[in-house]
PDB file of N, CA and C in Angstrom:
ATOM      1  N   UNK A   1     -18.134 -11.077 -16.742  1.00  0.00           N
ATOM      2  CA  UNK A   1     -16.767 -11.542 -16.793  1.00  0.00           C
ATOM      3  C   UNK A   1     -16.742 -12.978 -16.265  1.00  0.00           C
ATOM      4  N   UNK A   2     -16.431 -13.923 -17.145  1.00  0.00           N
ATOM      5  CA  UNK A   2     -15.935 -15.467 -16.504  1.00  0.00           C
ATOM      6  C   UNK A   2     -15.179 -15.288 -15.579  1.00  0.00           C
ATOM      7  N   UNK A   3     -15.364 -16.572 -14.411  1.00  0.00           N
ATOM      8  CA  UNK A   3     -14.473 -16.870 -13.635  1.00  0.00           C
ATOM      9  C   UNK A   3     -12.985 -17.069 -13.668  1.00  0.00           C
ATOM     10  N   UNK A   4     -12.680 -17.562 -14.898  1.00  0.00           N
ATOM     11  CA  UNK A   4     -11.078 -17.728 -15.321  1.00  0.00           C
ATOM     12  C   UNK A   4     -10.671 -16.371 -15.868  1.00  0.00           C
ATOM     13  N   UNK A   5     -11.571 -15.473 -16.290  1.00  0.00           N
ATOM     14  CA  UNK A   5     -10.814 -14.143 -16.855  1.00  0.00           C
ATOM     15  C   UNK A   5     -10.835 -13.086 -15.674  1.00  0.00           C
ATOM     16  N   UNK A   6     -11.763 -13.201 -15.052  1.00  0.00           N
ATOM     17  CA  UNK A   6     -11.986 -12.655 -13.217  1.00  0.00           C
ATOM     18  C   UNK A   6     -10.593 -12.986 -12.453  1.00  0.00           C
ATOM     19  N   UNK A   7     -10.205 -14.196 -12.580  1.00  0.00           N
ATOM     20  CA  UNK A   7      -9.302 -14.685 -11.816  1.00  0.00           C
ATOM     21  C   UNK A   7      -7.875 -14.472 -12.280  1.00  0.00           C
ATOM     22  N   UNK A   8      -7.766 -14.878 -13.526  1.00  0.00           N
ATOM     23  CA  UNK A   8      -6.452 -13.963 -14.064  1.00  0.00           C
ATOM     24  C   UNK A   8      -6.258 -12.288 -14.204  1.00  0.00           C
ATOM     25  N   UNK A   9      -6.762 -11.235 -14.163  1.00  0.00           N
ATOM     26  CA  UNK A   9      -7.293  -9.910 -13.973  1.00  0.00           C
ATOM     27  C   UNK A   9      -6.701  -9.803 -12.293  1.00  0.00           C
ATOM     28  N   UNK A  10      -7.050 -10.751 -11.640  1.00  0.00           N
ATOM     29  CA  UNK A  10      -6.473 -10.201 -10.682  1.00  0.00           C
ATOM     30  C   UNK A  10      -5.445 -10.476 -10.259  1.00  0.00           C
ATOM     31  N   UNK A  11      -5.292 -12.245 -10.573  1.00  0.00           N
ATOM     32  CA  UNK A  11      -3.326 -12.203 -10.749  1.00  0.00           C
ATOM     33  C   UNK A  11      -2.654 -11.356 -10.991  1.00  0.00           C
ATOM     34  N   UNK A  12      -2.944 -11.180 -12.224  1.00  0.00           N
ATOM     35  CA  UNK A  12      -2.284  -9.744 -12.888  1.00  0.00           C
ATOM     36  C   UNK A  12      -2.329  -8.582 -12.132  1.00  0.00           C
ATOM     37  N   UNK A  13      -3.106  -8.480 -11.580  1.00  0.00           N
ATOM     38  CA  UNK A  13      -3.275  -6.928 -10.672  1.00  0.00           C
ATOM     39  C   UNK A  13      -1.960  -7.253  -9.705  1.00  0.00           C
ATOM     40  N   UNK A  14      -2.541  -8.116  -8.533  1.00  0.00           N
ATOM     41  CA  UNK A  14      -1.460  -8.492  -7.213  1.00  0.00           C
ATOM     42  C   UNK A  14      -0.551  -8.765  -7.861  1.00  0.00           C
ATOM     43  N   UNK A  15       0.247  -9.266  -8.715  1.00  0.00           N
ATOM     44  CA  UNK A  15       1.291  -9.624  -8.754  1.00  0.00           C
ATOM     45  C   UNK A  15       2.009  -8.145  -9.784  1.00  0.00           C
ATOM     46  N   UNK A  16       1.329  -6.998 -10.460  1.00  0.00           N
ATOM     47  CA  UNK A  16       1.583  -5.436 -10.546  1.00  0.00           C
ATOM     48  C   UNK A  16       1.771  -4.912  -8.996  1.00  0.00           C
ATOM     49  N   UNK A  17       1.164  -5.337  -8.098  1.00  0.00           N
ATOM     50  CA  UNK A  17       1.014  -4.329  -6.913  1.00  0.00           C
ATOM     51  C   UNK A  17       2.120  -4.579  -6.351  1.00  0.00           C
ATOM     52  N   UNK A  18       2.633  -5.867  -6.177  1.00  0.00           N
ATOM     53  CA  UNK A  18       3.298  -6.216  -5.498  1.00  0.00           C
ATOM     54  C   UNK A  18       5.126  -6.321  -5.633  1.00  0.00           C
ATOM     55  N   UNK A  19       4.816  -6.068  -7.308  1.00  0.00           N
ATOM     56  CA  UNK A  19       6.504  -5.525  -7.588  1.00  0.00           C
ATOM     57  C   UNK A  19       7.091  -4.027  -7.281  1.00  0.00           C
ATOM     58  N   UNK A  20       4.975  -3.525  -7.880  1.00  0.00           N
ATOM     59  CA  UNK A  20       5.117  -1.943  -7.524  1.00  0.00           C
ATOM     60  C   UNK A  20       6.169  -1.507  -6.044  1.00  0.00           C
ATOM     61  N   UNK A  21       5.444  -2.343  -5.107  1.00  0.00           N
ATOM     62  CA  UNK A  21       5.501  -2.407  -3.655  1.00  0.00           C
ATOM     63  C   UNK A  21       6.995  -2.500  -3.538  1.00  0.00           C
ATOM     64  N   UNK A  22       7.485  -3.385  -4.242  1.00  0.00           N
ATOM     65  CA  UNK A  22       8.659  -4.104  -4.019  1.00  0.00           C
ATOM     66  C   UNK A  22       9.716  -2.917  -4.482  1.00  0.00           C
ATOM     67  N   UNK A  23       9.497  -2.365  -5.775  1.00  0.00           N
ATOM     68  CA  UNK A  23      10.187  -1.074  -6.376  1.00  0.00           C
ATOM     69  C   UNK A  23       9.935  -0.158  -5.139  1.00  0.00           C
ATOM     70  N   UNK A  24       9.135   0.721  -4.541  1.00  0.00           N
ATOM     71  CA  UNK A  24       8.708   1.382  -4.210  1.00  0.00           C
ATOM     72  C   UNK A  24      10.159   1.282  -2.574  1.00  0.00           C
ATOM     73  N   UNK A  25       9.873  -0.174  -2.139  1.00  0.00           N
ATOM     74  CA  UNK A  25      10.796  -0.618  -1.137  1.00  0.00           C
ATOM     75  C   UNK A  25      12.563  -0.691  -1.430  1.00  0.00           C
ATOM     76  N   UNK A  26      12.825  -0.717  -2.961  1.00  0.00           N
ATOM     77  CA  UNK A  26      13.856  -1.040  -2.980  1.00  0.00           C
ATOM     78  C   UNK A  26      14.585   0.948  -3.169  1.00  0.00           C
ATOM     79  N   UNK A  27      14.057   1.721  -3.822  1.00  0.00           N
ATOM     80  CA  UNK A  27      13.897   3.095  -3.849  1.00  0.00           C
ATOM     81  C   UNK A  27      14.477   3.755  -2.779  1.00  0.00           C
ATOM     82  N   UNK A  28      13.749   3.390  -1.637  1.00  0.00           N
ATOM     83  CA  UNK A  28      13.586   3.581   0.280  1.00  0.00           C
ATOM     84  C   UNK A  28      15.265   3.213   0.522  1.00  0.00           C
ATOM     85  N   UNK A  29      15.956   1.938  -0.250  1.00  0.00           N
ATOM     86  CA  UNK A  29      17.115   1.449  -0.120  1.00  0.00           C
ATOM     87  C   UNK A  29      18.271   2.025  -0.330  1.00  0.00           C
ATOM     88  N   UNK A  30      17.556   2.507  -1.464  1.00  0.00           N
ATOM     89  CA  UNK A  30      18.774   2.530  -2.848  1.00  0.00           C
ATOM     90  C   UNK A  30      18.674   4.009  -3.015  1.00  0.00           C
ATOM     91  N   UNK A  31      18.303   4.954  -2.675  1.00  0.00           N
ATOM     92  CA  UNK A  31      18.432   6.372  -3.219  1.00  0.00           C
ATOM     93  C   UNK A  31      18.831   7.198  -1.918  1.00  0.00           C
ATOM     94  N   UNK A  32      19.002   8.363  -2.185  1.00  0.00           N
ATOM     95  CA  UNK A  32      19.648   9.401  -1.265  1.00  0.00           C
ATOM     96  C   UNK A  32      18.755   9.829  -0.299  1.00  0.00           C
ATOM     97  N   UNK A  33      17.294   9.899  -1.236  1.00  0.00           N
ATOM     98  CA  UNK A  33      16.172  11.035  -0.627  1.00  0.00           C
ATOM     99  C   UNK A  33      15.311  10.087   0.467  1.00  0.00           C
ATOM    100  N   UNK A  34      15.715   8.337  -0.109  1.00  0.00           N
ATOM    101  CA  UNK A  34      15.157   7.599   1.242  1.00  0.00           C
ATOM    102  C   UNK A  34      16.086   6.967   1.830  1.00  0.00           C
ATOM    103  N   UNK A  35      17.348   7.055   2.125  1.00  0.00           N
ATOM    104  CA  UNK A  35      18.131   6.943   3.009  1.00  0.00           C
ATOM    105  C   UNK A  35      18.062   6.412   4.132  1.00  0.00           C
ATOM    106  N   UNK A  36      17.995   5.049   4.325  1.00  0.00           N
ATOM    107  CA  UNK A  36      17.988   4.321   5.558  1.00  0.00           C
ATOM    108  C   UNK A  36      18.805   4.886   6.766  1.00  0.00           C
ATOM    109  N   UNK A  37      18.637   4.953   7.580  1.00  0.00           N
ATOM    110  CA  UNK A  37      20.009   5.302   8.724  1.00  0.00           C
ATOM    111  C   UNK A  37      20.290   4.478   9.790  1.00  0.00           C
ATOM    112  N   UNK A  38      19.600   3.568  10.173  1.00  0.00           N
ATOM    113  CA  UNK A  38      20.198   2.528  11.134  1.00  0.00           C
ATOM    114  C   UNK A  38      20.114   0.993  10.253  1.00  0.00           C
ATOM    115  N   UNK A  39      20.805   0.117  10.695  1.00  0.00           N
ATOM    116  CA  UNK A  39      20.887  -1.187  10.406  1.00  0.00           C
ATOM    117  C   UNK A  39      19.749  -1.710  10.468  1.00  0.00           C
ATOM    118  N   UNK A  40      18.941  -1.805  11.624  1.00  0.00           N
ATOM    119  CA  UNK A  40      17.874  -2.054  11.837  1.00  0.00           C
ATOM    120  C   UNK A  40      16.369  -1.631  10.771  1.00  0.00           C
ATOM    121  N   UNK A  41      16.633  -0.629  10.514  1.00  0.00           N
ATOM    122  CA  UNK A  41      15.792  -0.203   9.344  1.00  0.00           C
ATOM    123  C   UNK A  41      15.638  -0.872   8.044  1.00  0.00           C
ATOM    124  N   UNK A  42      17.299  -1.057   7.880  1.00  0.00           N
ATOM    125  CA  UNK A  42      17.814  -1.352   6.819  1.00  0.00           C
ATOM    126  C   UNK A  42      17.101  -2.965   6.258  1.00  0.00           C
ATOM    127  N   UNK A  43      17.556  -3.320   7.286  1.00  0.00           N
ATOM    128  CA  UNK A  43      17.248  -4.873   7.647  1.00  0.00           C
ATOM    129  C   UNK A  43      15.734  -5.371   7.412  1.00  0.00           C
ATOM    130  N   UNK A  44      14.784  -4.516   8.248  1.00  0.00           N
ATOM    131  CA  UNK A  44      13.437  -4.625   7.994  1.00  0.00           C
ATOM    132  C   UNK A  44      13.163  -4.348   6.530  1.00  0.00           C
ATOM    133  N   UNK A  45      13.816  -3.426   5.940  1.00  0.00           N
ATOM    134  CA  UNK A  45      13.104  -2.994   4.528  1.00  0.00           C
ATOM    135  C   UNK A  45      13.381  -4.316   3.961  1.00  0.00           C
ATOM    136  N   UNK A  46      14.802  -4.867   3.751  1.00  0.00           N
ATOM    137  CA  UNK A  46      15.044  -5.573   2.940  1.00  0.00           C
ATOM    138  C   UNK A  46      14.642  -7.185   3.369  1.00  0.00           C
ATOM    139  N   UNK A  47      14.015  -7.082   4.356  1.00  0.00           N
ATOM    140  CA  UNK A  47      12.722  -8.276   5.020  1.00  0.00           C
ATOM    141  C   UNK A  47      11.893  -8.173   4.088  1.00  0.00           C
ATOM    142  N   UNK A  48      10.862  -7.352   4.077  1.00  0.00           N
ATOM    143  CA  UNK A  48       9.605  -6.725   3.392  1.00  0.00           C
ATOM    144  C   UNK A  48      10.126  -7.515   2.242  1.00  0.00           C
ATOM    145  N   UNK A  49      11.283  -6.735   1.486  1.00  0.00           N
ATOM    146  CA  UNK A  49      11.457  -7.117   0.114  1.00  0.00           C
ATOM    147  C   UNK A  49      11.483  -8.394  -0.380  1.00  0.00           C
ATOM    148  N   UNK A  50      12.134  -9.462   0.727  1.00  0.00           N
ATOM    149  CA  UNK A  50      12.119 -10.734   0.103  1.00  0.00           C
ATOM    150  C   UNK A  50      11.166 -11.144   0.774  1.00  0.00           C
ATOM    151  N   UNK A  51      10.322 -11.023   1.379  1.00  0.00           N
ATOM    152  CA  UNK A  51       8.983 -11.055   1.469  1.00  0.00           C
ATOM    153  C   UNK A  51       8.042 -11.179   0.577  1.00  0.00           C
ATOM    154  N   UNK A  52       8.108 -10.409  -0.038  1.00  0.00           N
ATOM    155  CA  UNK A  52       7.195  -9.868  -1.694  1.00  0.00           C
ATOM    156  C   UNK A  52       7.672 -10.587  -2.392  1.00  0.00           C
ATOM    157  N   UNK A  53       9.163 -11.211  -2.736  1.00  0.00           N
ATOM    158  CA  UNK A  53       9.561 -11.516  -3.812  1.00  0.00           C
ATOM    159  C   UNK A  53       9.286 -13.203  -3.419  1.00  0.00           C
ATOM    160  N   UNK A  54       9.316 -13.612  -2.412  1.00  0.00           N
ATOM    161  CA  UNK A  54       8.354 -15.196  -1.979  1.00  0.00           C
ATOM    162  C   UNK A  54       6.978 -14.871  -2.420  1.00  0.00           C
ATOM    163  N   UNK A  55       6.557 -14.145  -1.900  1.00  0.00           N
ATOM    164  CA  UNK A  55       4.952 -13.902  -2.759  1.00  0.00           C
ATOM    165  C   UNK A  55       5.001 -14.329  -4.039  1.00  0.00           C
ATOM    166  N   UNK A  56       5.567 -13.752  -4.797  1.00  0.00           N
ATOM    167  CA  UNK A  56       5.938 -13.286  -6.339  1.00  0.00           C
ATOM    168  C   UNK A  56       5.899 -14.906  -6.727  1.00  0.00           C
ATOM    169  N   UNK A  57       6.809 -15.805  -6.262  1.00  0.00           N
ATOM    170  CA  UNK A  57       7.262 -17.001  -6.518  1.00  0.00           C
ATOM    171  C   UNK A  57       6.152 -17.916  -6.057  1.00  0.00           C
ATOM    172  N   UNK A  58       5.646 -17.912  -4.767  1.00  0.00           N
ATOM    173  CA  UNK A  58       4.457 -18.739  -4.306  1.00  0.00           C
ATOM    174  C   UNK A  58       4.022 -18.368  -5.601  1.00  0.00           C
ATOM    175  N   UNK A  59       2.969 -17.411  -6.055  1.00  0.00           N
ATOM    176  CA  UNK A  59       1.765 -17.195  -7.248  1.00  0.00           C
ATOM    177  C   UNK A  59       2.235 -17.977  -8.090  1.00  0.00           C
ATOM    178  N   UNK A  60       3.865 -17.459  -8.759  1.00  0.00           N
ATOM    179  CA  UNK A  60       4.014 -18.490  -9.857  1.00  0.00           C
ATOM    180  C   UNK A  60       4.092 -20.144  -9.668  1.00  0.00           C
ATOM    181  N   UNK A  61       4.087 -20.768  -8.744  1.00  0.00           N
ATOM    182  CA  UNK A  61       4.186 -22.037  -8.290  1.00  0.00           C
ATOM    183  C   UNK A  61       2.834 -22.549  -8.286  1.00  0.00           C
ATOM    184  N   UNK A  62       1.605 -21.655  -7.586  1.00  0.00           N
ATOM    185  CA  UNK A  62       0.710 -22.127  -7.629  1.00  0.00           C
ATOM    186  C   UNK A  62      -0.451 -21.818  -8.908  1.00  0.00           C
ATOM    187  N   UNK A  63       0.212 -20.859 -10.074  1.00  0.00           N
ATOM    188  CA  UNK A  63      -0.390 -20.800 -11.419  1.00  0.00           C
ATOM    189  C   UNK A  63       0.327 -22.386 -11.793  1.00  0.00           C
ATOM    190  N   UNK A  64       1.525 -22.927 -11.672  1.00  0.00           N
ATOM    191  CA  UNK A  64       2.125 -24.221 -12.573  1.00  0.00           C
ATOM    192  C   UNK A  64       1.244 -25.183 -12.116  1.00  0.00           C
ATOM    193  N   UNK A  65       0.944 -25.011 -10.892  1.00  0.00           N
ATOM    194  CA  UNK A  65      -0.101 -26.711 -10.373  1.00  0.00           C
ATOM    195  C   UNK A  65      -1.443 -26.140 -11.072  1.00  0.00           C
ATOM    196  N   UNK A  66      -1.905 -25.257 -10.866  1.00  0.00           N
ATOM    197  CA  UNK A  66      -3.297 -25.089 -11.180  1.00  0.00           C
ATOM    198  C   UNK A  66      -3.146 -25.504 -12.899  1.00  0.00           C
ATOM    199  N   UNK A  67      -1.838 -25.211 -13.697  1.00  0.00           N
ATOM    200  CA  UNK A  67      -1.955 -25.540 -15.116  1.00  0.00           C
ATOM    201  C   UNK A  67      -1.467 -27.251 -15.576  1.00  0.00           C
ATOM    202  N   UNK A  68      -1.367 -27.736 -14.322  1.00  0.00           N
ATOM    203  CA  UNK A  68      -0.724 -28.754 -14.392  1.00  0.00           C
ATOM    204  C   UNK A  68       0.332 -29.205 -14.931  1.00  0.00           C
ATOM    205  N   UNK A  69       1.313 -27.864 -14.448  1.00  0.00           N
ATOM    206  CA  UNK A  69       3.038 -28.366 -14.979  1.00  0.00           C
ATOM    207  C   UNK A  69       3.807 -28.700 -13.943  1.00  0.00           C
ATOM    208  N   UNK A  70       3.562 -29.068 -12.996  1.00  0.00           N
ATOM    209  CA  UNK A  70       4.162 -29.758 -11.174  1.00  0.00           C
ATOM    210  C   UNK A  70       2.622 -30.407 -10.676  1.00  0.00           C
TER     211      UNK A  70
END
Protein backbone atom coordinates (compact mmCIF):
# COMPACT_ATOMS: atom_id res chain seq x y z
CA UNK A 1 0.00 0.00 0.00
CA UNK A 2 1.49 3.61 -0.95
CA UNK A 3 2.00 6.13 1.44
CA UNK A 4 -0.78 8.50 0.10
CA UNK A 5 -3.35 5.56 -0.05
CA UNK A 6 -2.03 4.40 3.66
CA UNK A 7 -2.64 7.85 4.66
CA UNK A 8 -5.99 8.56 3.26
CA UNK A 9 -7.42 4.91 4.61
CA UNK A 10 -6.85 6.26 7.68
CA UNK A 11 -8.31 9.68 7.41
CA UNK A 12 -11.10 7.97 6.43
CA UNK A 13 -11.08 5.61 9.30
CA UNK A 14 -10.58 8.58 12.24
CA UNK A 15 -12.65 10.80 10.84
CA UNK A 16 -15.65 7.37 10.66
CA UNK A 17 -14.61 6.86 14.33
CA UNK A 18 -14.97 9.96 15.34
CA UNK A 19 -18.53 10.94 14.12
CA UNK A 20 -19.29 7.33 15.20
CA UNK A 21 -18.10 8.66 18.69
CA UNK A 22 -19.82 11.79 18.24
CA UNK A 23 -23.38 9.89 17.33
CA UNK A 24 -22.79 7.51 19.96
CA UNK A 25 -22.40 10.90 22.44
CA UNK A 26 -25.19 12.70 21.05
CA UNK A 27 -27.67 9.33 21.67
CA UNK A 28 -26.34 9.56 25.61
CA UNK A 29 -28.14 13.25 25.04
CA UNK A 30 -30.90 12.87 23.14
CA UNK A 31 -32.76 9.60 24.06
CA UNK A 32 -34.67 8.34 27.10
CA UNK A 33 -32.58 5.11 27.72
CA UNK A 34 -29.37 7.55 28.12
CA UNK A 35 -30.81 10.17 29.99
CA UNK A 36 -28.50 12.62 31.43
CA UNK A 37 -29.59 13.66 35.00
CA UNK A 38 -27.51 16.40 36.31
CA UNK A 39 -26.34 19.57 34.47
CA UNK A 40 -23.05 18.73 35.04
CA UNK A 41 -23.18 15.56 33.05
CA UNK A 42 -24.99 17.18 30.62
CA UNK A 43 -22.43 19.75 30.09
CA UNK A 44 -19.44 17.35 29.92
CA UNK A 45 -21.15 15.22 27.22
CA UNK A 46 -21.85 18.08 25.16
CA UNK A 47 -17.93 19.20 25.80
CA UNK A 48 -16.81 15.82 24.36
CA UNK A 49 -19.12 16.60 21.46
CA UNK A 50 -17.75 19.82 20.31
CA UNK A 51 -14.67 18.46 20.99
CA UNK A 52 -14.90 15.86 18.20
CA UNK A 53 -16.59 18.15 16.03
CA UNK A 54 -13.12 20.66 16.28
CA UNK A 55 -11.37 17.47 15.49
CA UNK A 56 -13.62 16.89 12.53
CA UNK A 57 -12.78 20.54 11.29
CA UNK A 58 -8.95 20.65 12.31
CA UNK A 59 -8.58 17.28 9.71
CA UNK A 60 -10.52 19.13 7.19
CA UNK A 61 -8.29 22.30 7.45
CA UNK A 62 -5.29 20.42 7.50
CA UNK A 63 -6.34 18.01 4.28
CA UNK A 64 -6.91 21.95 2.42
CA UNK A 65 -3.14 22.99 3.26
CA UNK A 66 -1.73 19.67 2.59
CA UNK A 67 -3.82 20.06 -1.01
CA UNK A 68 -2.87 23.44 -1.26
CA UNK A 69 -6.23 25.27 -1.10
CA UNK A 70 -5.16 27.75 2.12
Amino acid sequence: MAATTYQAYYQYELKKLIEEEIQRLTDIVTTESGVVTDFSAYRYHIGQIRGLRMALELCDEAEAVVNGKE
